[in-house]
PDB file of N, CA and C in Angstrom:
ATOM      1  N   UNK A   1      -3.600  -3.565  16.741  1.00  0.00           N
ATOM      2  CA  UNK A   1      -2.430  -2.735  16.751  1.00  0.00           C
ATOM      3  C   UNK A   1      -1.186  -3.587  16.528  1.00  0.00           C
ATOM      4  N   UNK A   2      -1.009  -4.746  17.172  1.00  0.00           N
ATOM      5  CA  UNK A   2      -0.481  -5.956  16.886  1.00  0.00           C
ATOM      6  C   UNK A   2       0.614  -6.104  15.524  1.00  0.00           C
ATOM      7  N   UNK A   3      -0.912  -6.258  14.687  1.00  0.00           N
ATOM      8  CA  UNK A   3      -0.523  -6.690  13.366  1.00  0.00           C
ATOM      9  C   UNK A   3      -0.339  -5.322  12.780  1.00  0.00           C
ATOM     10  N   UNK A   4      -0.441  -4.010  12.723  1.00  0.00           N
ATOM     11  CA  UNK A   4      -0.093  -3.184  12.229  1.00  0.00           C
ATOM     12  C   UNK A   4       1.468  -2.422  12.454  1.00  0.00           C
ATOM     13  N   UNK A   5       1.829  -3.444  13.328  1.00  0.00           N
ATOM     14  CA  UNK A   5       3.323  -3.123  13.955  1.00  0.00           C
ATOM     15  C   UNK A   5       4.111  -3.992  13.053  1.00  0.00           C
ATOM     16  N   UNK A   6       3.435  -5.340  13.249  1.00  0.00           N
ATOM     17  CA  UNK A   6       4.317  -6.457  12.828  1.00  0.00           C
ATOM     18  C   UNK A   6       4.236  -6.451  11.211  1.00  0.00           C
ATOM     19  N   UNK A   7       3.313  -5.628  10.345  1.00  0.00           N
ATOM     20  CA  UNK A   7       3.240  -5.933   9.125  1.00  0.00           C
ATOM     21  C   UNK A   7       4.963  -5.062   8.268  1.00  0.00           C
ATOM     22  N   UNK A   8       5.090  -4.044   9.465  1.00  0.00           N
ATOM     23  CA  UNK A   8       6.088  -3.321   9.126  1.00  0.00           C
ATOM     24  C   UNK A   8       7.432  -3.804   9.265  1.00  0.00           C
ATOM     25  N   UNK A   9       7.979  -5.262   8.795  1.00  0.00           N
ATOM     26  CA  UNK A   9       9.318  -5.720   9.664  1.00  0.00           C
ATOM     27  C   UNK A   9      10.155  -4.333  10.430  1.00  0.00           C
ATOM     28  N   UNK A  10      10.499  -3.692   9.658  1.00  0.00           N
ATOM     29  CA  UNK A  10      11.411  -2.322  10.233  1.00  0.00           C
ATOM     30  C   UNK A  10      10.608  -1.612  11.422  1.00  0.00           C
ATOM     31  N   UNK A  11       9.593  -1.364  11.115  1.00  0.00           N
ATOM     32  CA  UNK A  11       8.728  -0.852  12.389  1.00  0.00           C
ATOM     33  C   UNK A  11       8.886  -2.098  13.792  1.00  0.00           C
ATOM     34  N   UNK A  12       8.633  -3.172  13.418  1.00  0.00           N
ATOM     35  CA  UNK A  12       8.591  -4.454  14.578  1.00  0.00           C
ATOM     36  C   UNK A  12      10.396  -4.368  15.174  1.00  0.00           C
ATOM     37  N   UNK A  13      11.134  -4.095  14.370  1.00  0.00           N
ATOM     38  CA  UNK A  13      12.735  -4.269  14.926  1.00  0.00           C
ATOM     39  C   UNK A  13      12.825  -3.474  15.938  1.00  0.00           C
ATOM     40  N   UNK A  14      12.302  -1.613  15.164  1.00  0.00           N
ATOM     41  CA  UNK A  14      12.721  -1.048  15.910  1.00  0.00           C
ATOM     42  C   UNK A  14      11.995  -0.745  17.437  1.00  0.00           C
ATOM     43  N   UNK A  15      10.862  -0.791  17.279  1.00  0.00           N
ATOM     44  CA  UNK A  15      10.132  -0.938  18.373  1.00  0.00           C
ATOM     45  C   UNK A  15      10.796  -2.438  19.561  1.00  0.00           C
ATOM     46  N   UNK A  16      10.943  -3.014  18.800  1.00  0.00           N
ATOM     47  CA  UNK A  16      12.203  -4.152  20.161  1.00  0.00           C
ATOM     48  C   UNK A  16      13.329  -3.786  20.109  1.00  0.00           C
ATOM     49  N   UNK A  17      13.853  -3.096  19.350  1.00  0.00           N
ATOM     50  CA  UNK A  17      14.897  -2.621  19.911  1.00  0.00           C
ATOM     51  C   UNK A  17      14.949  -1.172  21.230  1.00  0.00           C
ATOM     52  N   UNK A  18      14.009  -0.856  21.137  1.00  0.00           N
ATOM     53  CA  UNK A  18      13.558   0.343  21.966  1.00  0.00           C
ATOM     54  C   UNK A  18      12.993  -0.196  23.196  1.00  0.00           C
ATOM     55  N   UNK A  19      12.436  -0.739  22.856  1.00  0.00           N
ATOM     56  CA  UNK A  19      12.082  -2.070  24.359  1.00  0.00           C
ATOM     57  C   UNK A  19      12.968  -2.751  24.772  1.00  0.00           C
ATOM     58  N   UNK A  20      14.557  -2.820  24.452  1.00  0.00           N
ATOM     59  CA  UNK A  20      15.224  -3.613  24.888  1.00  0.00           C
ATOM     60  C   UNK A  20      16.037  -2.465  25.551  1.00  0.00           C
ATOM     61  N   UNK A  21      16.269  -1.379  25.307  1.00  0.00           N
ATOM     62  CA  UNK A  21      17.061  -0.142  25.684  1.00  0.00           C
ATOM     63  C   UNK A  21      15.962   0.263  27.041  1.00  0.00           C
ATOM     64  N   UNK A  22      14.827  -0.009  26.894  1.00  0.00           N
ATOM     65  CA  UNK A  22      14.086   0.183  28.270  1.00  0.00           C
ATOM     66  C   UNK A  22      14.553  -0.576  29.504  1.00  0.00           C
ATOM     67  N   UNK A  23      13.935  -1.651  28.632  1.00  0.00           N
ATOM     68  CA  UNK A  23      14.324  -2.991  29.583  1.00  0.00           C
ATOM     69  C   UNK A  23      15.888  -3.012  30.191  1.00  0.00           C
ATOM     70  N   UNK A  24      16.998  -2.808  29.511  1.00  0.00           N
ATOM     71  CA  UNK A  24      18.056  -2.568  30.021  1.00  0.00           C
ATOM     72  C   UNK A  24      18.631  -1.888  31.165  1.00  0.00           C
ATOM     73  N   UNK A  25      18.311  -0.605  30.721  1.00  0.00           N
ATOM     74  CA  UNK A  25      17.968   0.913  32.133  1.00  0.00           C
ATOM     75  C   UNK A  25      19.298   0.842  31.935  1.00  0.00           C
ATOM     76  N   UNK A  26      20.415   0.640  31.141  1.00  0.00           N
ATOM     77  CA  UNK A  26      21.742   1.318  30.939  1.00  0.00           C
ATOM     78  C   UNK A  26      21.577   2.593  30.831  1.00  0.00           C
ATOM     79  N   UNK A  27      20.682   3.202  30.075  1.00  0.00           N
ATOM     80  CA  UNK A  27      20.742   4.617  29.373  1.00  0.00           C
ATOM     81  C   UNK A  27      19.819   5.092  29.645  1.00  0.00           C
ATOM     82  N   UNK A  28      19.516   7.094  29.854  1.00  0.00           N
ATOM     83  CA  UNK A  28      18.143   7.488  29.988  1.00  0.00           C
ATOM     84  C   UNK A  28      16.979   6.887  29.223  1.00  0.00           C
ATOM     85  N   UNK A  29      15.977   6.426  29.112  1.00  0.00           N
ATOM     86  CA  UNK A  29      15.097   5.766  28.370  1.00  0.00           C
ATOM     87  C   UNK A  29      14.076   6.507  27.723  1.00  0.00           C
ATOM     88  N   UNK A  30      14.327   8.118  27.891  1.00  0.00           N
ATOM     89  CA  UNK A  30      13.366   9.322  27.289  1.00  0.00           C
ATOM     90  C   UNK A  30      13.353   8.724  26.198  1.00  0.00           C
ATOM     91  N   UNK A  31      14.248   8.771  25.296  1.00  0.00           N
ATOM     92  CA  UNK A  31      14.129   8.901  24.129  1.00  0.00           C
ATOM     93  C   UNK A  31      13.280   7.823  23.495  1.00  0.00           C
ATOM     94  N   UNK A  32      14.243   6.551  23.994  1.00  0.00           N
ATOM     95  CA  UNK A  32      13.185   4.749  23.762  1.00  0.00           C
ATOM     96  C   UNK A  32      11.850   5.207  24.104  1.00  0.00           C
ATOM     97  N   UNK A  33      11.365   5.727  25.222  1.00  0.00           N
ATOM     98  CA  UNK A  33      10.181   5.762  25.178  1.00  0.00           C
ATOM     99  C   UNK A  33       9.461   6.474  24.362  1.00  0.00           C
ATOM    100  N   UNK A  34       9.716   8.057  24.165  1.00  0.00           N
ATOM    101  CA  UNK A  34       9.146   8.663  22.963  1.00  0.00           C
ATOM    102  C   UNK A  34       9.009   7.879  21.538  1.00  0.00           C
ATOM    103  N   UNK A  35       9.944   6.985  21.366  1.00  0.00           N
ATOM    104  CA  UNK A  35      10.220   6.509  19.867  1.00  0.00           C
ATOM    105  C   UNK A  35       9.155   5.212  19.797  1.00  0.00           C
ATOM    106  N   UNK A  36       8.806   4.691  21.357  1.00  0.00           N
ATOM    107  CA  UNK A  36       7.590   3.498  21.386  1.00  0.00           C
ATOM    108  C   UNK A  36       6.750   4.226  20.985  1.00  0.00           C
ATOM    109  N   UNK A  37       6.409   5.214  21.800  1.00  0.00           N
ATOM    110  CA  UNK A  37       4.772   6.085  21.968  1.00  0.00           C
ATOM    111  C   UNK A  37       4.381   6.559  20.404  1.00  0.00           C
ATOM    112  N   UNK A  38       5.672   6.966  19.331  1.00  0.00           N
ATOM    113  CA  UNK A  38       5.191   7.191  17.969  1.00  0.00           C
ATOM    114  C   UNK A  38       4.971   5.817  17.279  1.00  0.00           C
ATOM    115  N   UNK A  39       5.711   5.175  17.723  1.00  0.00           N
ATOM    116  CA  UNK A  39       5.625   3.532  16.711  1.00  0.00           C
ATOM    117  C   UNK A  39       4.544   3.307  17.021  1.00  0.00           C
ATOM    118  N   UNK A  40       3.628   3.377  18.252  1.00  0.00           N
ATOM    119  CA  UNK A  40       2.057   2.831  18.978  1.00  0.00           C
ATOM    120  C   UNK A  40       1.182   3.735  18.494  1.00  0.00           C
ATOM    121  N   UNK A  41       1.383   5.142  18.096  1.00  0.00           N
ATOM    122  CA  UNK A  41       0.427   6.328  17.554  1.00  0.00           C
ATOM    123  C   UNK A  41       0.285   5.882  16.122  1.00  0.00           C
ATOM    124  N   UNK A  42       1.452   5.648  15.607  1.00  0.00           N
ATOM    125  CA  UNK A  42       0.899   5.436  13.883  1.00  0.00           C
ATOM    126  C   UNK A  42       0.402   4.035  13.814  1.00  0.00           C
ATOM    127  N   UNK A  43       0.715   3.323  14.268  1.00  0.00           N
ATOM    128  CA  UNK A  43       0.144   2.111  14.783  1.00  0.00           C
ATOM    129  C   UNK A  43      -1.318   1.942  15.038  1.00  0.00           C
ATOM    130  N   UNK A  44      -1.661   2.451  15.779  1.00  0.00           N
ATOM    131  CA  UNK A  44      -3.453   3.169  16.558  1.00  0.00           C
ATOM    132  C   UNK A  44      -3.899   3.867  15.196  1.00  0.00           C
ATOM    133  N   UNK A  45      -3.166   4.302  14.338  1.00  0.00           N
ATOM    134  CA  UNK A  45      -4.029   5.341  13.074  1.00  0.00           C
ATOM    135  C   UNK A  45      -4.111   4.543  12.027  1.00  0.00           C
ATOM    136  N   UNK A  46      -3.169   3.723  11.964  1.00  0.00           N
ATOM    137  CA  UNK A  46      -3.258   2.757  10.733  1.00  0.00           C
ATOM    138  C   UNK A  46      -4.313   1.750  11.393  1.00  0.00           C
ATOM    139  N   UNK A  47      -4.830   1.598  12.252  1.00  0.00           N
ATOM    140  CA  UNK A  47      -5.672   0.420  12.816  1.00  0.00           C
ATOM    141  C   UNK A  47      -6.939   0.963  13.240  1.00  0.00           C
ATOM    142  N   UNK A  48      -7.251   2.126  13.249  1.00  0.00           N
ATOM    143  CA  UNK A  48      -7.924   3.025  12.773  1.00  0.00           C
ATOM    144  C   UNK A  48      -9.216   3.257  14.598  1.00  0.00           C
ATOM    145  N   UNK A  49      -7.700   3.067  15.081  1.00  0.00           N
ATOM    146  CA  UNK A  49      -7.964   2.996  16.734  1.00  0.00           C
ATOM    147  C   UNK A  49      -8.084   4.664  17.271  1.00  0.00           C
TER     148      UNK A  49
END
């Protein structure tokens, strides 16, 4: 799943950037989290998880 994140530079940004808005806890984190859980779903389908 790894490498199916990282092959995507734009997919790898935004997924740390969404992890960094977690990690922060400035802001509700619904959204960061929904936006991980799709980056990790197409992720899991392209890896054929």
């Amino acid at each position: 799943m790894f490498v199916a994140i990282e092959r995507h530079p734009v997919r790898a940004g935004r997924l740390r950037e969404l992890e960094r808005i977690v990690d922060d806890g400035d802001q509700d984190p619904s959204a960061a989290i929904a936006g991980i859980l799709a980056i990790r779903a197409a992720a899991e389908a392209e890896a054929g998880l």
